[in-house]
C-alpha atoms as a PDB file:
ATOM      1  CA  UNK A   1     -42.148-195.834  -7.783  1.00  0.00           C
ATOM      2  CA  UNK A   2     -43.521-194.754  -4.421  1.00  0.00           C
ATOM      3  CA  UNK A   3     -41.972-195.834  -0.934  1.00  0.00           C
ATOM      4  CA  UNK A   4     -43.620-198.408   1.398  1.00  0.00           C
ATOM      5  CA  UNK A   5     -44.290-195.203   3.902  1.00  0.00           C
ATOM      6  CA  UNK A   6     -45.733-193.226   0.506  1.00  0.00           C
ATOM      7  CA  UNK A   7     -47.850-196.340  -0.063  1.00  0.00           C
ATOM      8  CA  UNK A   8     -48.841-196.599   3.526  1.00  0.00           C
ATOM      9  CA  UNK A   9     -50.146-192.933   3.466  1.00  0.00           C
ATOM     10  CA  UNK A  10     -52.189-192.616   0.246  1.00  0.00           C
ATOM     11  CA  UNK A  11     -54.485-196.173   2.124  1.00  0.00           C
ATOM     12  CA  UNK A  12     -54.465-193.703   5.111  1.00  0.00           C
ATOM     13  CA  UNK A  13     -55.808-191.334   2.901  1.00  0.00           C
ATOM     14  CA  UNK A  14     -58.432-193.566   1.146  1.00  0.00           C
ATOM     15  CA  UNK A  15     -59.733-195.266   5.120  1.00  0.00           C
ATOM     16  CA  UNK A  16     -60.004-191.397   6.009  1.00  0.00           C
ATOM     17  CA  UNK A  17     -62.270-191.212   2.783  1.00  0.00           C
ATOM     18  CA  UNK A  18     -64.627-193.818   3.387  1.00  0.00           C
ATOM     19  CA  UNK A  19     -64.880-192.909   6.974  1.00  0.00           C
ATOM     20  CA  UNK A  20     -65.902-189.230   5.657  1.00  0.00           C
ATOM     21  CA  UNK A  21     -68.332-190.613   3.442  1.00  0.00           C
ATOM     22  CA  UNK A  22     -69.927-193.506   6.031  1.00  0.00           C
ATOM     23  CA  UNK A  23     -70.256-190.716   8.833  1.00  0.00           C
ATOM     24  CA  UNK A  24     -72.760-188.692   6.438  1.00  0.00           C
ATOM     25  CA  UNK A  25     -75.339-191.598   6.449  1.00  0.00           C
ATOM     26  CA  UNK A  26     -76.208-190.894   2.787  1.00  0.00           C
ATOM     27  CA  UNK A  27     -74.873-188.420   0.056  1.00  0.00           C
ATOM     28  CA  UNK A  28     -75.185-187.687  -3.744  1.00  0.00           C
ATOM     29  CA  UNK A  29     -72.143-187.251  -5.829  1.00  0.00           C
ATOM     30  CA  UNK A  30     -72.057-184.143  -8.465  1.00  0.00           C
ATOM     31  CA  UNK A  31     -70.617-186.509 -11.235  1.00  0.00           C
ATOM     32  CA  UNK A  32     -69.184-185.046 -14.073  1.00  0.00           C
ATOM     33  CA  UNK A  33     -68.199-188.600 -15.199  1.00  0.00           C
ATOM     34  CA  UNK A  34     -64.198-187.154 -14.887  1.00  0.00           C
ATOM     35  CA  UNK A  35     -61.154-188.645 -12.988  1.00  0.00           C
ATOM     36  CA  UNK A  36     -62.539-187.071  -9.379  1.00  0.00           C
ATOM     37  CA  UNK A  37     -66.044-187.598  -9.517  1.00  0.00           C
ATOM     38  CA  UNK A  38     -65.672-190.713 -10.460  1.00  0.00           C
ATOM     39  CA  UNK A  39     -63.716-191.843  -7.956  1.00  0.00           C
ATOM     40  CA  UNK A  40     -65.618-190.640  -5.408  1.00  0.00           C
ATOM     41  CA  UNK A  41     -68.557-192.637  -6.408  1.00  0.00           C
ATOM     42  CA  UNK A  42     -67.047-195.456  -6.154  1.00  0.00           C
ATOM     43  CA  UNK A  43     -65.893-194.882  -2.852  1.00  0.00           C
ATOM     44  CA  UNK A  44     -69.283-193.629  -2.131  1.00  0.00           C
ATOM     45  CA  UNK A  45     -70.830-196.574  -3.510  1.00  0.00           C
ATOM     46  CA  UNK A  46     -68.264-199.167  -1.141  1.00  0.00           C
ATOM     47  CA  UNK A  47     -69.162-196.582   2.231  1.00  0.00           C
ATOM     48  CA  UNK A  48     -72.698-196.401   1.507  1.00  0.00           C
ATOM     49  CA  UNK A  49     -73.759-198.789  -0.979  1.00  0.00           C
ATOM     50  CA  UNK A  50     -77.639-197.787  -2.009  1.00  0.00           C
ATOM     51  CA  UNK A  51     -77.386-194.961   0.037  1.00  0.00           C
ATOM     52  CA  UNK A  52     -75.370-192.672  -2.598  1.00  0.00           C
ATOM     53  CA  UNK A  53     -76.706-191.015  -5.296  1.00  0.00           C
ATOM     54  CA  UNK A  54     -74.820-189.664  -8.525  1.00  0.00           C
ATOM     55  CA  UNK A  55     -76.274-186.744  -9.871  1.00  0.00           C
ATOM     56  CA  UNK A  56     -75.394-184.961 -13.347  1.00  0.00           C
ATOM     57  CA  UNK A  57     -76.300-181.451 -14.845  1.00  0.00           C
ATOM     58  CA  UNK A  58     -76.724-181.976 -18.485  1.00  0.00           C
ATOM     59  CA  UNK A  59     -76.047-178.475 -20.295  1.00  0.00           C
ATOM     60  CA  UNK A  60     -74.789-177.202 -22.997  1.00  0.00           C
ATOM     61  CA  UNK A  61     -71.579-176.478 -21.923  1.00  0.00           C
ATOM     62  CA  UNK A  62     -70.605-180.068 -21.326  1.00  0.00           C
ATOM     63  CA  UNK A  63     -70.187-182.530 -24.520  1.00  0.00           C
ATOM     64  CA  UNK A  64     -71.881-185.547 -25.062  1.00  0.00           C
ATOM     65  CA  UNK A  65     -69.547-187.507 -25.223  1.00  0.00           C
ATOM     66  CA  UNK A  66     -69.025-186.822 -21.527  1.00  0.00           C
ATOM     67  CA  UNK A  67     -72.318-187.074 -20.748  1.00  0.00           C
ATOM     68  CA  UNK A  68     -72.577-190.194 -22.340  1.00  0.00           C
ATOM     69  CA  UNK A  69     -69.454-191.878 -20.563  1.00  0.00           C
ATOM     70  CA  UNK A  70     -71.127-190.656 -16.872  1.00  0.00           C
ATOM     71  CA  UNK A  71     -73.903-192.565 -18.049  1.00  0.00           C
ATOM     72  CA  UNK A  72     -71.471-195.623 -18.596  1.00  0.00           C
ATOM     73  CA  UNK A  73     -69.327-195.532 -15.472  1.00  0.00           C
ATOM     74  CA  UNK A  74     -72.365-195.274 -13.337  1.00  0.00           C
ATOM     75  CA  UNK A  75     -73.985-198.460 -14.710  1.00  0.00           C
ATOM     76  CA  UNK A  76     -70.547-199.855 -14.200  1.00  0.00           C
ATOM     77  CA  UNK A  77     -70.099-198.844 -10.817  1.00  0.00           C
ATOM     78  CA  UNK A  78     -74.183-199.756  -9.765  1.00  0.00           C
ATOM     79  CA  UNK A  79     -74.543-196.113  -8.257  1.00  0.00           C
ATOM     80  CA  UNK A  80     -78.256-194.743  -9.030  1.00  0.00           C
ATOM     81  CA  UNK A  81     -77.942-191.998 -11.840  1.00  0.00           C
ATOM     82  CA  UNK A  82     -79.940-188.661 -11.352  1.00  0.00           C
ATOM     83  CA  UNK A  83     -79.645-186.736 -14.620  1.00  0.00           C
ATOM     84  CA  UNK A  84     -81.098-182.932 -14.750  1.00  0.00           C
ATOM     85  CA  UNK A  85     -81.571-181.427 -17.342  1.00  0.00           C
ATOM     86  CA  UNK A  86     -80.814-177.598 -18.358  1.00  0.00           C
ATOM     87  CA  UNK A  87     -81.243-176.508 -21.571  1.00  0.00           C
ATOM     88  CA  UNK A  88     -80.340-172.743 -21.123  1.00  0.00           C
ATOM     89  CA  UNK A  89     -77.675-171.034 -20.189  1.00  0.00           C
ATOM     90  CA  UNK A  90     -78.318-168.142 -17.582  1.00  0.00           C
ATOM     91  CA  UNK A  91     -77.436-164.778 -18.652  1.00  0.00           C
ATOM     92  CA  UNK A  92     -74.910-164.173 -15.722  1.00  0.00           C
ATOM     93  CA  UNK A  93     -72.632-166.867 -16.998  1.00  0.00           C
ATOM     94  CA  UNK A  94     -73.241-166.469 -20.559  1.00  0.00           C
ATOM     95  CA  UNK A  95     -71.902-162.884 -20.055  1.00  0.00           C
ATOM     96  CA  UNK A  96     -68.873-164.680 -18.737  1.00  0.00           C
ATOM     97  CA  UNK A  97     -66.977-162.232 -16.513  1.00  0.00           C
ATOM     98  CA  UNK A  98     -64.267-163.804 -14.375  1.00  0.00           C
ATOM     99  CA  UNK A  99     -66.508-164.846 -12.101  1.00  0.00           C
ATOM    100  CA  UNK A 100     -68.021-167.441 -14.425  1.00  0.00           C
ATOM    101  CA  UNK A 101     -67.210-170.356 -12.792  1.00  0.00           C
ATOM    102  CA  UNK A 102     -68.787-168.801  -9.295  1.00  0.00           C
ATOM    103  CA  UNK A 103     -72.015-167.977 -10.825  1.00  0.00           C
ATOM    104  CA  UNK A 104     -72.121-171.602 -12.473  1.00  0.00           C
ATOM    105  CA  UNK A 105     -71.603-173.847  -9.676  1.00  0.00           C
ATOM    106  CA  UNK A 106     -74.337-171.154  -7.545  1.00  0.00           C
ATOM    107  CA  UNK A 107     -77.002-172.380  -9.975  1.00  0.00           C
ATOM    108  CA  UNK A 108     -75.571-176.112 -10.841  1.00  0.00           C
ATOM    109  CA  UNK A 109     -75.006-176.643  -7.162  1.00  0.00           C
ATOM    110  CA  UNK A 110     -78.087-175.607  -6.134  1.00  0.00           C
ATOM    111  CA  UNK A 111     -80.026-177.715  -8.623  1.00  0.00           C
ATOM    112  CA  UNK A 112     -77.937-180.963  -6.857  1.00  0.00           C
ATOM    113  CA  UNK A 113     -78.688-180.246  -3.660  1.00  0.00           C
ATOM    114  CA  UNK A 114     -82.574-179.371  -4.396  1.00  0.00           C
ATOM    115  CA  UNK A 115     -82.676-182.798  -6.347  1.00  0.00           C
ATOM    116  CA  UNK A 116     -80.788-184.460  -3.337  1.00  0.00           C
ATOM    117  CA  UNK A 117     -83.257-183.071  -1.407  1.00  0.00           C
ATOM    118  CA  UNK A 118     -86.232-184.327  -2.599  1.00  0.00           C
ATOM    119  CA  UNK A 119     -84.639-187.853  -2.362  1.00  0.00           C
ATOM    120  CA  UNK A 120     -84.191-187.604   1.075  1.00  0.00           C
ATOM    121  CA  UNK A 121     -80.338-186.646   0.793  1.00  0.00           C
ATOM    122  CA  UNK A 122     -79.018-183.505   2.707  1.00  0.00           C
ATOM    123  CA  UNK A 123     -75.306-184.262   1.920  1.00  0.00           C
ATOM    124  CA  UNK A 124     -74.060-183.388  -1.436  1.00  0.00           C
ATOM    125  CA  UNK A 125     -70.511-183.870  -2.237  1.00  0.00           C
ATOM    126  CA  UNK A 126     -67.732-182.715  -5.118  1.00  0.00           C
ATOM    127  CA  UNK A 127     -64.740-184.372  -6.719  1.00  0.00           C
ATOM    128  CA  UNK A 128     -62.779-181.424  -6.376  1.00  0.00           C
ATOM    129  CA  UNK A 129     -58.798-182.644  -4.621  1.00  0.00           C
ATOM    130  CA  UNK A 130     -55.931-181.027  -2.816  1.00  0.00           C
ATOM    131  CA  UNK A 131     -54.317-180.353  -5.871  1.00  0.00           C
ATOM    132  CA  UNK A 132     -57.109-177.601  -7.134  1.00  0.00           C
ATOM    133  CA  UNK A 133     -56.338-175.487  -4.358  1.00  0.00           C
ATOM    134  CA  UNK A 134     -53.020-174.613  -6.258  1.00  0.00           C
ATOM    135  CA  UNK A 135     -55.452-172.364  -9.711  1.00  0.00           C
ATOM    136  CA  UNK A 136     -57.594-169.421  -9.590  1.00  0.00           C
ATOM    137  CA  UNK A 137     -60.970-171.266  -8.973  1.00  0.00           C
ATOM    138  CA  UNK A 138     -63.996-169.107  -7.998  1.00  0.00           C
ATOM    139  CA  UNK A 139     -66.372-171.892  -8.443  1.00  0.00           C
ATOM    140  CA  UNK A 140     -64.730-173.199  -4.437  1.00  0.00           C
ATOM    141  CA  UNK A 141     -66.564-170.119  -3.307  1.00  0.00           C
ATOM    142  CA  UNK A 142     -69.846-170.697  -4.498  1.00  0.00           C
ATOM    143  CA  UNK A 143     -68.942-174.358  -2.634  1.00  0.00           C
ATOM    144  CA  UNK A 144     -68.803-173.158   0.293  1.00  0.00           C
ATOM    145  CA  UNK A 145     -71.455-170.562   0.142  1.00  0.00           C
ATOM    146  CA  UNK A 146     -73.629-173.469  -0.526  1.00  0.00           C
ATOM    147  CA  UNK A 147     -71.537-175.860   2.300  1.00  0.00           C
ATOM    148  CA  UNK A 148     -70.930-178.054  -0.596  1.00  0.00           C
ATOM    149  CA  UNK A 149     -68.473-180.950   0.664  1.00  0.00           C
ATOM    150  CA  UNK A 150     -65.187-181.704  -0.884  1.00  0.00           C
ATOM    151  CA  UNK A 151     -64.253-185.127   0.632  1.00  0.00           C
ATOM    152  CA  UNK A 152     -61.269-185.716  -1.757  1.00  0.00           C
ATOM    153  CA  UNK A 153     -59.705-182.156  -0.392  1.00  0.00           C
ATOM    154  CA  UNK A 154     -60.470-183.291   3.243  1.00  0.00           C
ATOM    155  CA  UNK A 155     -59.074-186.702   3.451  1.00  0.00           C
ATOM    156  CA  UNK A 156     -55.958-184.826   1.783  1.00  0.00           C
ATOM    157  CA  UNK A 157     -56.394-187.031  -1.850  1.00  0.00           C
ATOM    158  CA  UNK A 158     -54.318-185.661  -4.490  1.00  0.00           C
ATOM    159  CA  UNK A 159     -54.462-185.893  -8.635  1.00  0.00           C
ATOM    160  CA  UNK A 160     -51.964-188.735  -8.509  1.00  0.00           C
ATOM    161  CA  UNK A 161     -53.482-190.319  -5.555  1.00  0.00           C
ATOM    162  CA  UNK A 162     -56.822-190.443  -7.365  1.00  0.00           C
ATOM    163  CA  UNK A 163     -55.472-191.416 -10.478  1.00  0.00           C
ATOM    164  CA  UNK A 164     -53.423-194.948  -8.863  1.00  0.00           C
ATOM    165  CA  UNK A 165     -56.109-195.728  -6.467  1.00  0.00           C
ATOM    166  CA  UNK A 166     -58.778-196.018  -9.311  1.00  0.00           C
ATOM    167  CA  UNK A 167     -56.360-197.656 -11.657  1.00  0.00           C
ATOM    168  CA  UNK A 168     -55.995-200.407  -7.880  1.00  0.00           C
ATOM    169  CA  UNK A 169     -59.670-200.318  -8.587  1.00  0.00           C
ATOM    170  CA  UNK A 170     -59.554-201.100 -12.116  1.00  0.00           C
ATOM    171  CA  UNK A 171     -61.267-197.859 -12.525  1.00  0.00           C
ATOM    172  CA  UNK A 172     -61.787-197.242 -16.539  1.00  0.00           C
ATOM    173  CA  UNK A 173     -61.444-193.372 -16.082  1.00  0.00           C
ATOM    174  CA  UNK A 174     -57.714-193.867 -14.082  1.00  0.00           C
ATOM    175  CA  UNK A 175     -56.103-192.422 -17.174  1.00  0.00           C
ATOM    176  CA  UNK A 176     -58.752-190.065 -18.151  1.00  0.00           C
ATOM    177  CA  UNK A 177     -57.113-186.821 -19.503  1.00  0.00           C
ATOM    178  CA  UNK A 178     -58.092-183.838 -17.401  1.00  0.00           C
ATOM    179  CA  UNK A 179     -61.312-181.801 -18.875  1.00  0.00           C
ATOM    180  CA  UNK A 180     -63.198-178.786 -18.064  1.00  0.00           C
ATOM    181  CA  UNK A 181     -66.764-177.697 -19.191  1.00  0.00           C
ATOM    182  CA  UNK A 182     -66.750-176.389 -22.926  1.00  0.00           C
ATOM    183  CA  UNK A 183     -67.107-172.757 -21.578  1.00  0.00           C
ATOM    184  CA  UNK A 184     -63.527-172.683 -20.009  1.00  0.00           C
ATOM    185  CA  UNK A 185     -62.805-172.359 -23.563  1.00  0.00           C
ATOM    186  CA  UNK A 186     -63.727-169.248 -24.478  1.00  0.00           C
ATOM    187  CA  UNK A 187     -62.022-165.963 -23.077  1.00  0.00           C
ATOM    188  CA  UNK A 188     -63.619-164.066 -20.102  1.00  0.00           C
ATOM    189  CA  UNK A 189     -65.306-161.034 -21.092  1.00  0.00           C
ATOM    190  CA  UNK A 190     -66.431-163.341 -24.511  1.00  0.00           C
ATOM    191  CA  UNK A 191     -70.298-164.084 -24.523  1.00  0.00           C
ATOM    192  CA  UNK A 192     -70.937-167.635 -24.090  1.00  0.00           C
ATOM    193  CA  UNK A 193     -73.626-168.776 -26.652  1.00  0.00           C
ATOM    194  CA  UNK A 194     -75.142-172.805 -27.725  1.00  0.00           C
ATOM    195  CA  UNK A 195     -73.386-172.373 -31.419  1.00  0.00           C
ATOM    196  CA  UNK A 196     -69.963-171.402 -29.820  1.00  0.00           C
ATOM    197  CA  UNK A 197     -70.177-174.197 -27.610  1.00  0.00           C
ATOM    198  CA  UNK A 198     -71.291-176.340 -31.017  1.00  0.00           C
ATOM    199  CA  UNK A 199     -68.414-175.390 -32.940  1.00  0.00           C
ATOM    200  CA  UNK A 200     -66.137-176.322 -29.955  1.00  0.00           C
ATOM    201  CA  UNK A 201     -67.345-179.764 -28.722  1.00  0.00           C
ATOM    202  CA  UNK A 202     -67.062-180.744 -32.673  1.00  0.00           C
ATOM    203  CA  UNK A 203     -63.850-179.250 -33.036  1.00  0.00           C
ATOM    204  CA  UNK A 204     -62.522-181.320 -29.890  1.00  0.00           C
ATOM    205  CA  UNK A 205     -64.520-184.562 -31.217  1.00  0.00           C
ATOM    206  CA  UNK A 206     -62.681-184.648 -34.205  1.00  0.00           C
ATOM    207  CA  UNK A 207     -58.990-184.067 -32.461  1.00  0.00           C
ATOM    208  CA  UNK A 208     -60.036-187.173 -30.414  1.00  0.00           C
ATOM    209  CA  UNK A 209     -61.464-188.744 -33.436  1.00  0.00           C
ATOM    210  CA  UNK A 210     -57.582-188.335 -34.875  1.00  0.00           C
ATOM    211  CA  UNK A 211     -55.897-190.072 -31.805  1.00  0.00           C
ATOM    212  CA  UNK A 212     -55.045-187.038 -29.425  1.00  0.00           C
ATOM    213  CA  UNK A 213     -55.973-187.235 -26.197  1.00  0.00           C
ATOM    214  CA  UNK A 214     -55.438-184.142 -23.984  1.00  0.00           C
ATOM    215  CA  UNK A 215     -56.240-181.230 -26.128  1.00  0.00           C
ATOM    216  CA  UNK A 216     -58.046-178.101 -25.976  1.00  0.00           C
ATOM    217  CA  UNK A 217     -59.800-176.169 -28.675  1.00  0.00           C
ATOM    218  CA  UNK A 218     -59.730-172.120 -27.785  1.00  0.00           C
ATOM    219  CA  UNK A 219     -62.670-170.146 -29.171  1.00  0.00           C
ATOM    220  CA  UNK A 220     -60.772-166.912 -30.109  1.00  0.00           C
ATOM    221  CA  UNK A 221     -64.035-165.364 -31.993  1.00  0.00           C
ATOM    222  CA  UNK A 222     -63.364-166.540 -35.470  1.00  0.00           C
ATOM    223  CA  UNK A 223     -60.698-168.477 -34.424  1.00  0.00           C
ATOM    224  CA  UNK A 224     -59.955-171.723 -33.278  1.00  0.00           C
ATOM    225  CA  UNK A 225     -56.752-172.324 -31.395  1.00  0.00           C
ATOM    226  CA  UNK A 226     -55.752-175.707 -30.727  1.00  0.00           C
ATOM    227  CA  UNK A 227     -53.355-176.955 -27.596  1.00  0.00           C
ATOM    228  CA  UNK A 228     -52.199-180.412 -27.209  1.00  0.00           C
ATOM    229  CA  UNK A 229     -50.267-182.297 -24.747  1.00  0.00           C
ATOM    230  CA  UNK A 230     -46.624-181.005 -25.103  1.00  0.00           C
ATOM    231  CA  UNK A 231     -45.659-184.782 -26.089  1.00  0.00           C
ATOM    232  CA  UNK A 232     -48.906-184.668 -28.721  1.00  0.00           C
ATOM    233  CA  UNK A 233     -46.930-181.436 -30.577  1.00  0.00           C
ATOM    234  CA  UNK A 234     -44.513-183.685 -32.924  1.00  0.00           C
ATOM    235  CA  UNK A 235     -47.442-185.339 -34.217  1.00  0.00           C
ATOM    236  CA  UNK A 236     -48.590-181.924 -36.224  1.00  0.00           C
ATOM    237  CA  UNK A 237     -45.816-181.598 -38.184  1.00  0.00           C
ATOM    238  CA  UNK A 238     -47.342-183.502 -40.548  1.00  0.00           C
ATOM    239  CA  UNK A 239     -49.182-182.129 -43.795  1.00  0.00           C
ATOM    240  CA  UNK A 240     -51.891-184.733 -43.874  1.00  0.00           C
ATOM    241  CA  UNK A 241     -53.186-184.037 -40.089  1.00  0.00           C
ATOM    242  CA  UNK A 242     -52.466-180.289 -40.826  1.00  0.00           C
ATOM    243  CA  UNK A 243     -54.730-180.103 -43.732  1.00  0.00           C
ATOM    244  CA  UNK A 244     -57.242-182.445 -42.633  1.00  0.00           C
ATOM    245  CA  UNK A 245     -57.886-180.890 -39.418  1.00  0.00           C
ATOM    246  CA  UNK A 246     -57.687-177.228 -40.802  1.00  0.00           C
ATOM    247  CA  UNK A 247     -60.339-178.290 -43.348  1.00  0.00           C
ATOM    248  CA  UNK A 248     -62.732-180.189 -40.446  1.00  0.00           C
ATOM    249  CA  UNK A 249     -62.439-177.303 -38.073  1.00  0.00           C
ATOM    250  CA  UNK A 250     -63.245-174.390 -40.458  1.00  0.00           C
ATOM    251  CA  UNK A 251     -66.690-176.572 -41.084  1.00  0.00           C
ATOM    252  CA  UNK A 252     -67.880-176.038 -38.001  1.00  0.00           C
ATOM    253  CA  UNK A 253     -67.765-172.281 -38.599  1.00  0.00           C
ATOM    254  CA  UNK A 254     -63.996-171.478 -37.814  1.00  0.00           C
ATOM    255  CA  UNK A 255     -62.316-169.053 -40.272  1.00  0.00           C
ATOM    256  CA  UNK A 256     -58.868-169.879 -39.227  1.00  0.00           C
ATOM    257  CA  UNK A 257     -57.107-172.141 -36.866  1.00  0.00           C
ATOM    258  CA  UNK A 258     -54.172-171.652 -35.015  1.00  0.00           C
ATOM    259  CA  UNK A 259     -52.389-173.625 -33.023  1.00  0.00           C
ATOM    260  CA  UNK A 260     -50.536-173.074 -29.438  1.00  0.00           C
ATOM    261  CA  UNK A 261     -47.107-173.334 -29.667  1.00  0.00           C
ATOM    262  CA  UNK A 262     -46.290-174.138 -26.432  1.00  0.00           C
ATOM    263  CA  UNK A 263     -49.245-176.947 -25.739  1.00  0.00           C
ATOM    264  CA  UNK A 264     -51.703-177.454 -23.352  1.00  0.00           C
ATOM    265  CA  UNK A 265     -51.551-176.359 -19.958  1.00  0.00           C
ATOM    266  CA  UNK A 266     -53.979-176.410 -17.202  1.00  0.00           C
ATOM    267  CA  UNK A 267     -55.719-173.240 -16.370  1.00  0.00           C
ATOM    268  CA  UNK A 268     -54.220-170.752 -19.715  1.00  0.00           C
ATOM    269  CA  UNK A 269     -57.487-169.053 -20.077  1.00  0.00           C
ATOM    270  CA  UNK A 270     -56.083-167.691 -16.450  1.00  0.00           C
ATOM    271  CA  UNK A 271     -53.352-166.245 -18.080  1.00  0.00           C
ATOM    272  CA  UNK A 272     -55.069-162.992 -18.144  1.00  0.00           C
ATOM    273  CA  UNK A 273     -54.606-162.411 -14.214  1.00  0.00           C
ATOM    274  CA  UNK A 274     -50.952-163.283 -14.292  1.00  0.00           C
ATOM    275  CA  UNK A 275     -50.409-160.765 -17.292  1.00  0.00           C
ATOM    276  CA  UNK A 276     -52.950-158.241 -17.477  1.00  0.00           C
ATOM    277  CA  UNK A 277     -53.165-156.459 -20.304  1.00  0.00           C
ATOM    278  CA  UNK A 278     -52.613-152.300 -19.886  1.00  0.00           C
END
């Protein structure tokens, strides 16, 4: 339980938000329909009112399901909904090279701001917080390149700071497990292709279908490798979920499945720069 002076900082930290946002005039939000983003609409929406925009890149490389629930919380929240959408994937980040994530945001990023544009908006903002300062993140270059603003990261907003304030603002996305496009799950150096990213958004939809909630599924080539939560582990020692999951996964193209021993953690595909391989 936080201390009265804890309390008294994270409102500090939410006033310093909405005067960030209010000072722009106008803005549009780059809503993913996640924790962040989602978050910062509604603040943007109770700084600005009419005057913020949420826009969304609809690719392959981000489910459905996802797109479908951005759809949802911006109805809730009364923030107009720009949706663009890009049915390729460009060659530079389907090669994926380490730099993925740069090359990504370059193009998403740009599409924003060129749709913010021609609304009249010059101020385009991101959901990413303090706390993503702490993983390797190329995609905070391309940000800046682009002068991108982070208002979360400026009025000093962590994860958990995000996470109570929206649950204060009966926020239905306070509890939201953490998630990353589908591409995060393949290894760099692995070409990123539509079928791959098929065989991975099912795999995923039927974990969640089963109950779990923060889970990856690793595209290994013809491999799937599963993570869960470290408290979601116990619940695969269990034939039935075992055998039903095997079977579902190696449907969707998988010729084995594996699963990670030690669970999910943020950022593993980064593994690789901690312990290069020679």
């Amino acid at each position: 339980m936080l201390s009265a002076n804890e309390e008294t900082k994270r409102e500090e930290h939410y006033q310093r938000l909405l005067q960030i946002l209010s000072a722009a005039g106008s803005g549009a939000v780059a809503f993913s329909g996640g924790v962040d983003s989602s978050f910062l609409c509604h603040a943007a929406v109770s700084a600005l009112g009419p005057r913020a925009i949420a826009i969304t890149i609809v690719s392959p490389m981000l489910p459905k399901s996802e797109i479908q629930g951005a759809q949802a919380i911006a109805g809730q929240l009364g923030i107009e909904h720009v949706l663009i959408e890009e049915s390729e994937i460009p060659d530079e980040v389907a090669a994926n090279p380490k730099e993925r994530c740069y090359f990504c945001k370059k193009l998403e990023f740009g599409s924003i701001r060129a749709a913010a544009a021609a609304r009249g908006i010059s101020t385009v903002w991101d959901g990413s917080n303090l706390d993503d300062l702490g993983d390797y993140r190329p995609g905070l270059h391309a940000l800046e390149e682009l002068h991108i603003q982070s208002p979360l990261r400026e009025a000093g907003l962590t994860k958990a700071d995000i996470r109570a304030l929206s649950r204060r603002f009966a926020l239905p996305t306070w509890d939201k497990p953490a998630f990353a496009c589908l591409a995060s799950r393949i290894p760099y150096g692995e070409r990123i292709d539509p079928v791959k990213l098929a065989r991975i958004e099912h795999a995923e939809d039927t974990l969640r279908t089963w109950g779990f909630r923060q889970f990856r599924v690793r595209c290994h080539g013809q491999i799937a490798r599963i993570e869960v939560a470290p408290e979601e582990r116990r619940r695969f020692f269990d034939e039935e979920v075992l055998d039903a999951l095997a079977k579902a996964i190696k449907s969707y193209g998988f010729l084995y499945v594996a699963f990670e021993l030690e669970g999910y953690a943020m950022g593993n595909m980064n593994r690789v720069f901690q312990h290069p391989q020679g």
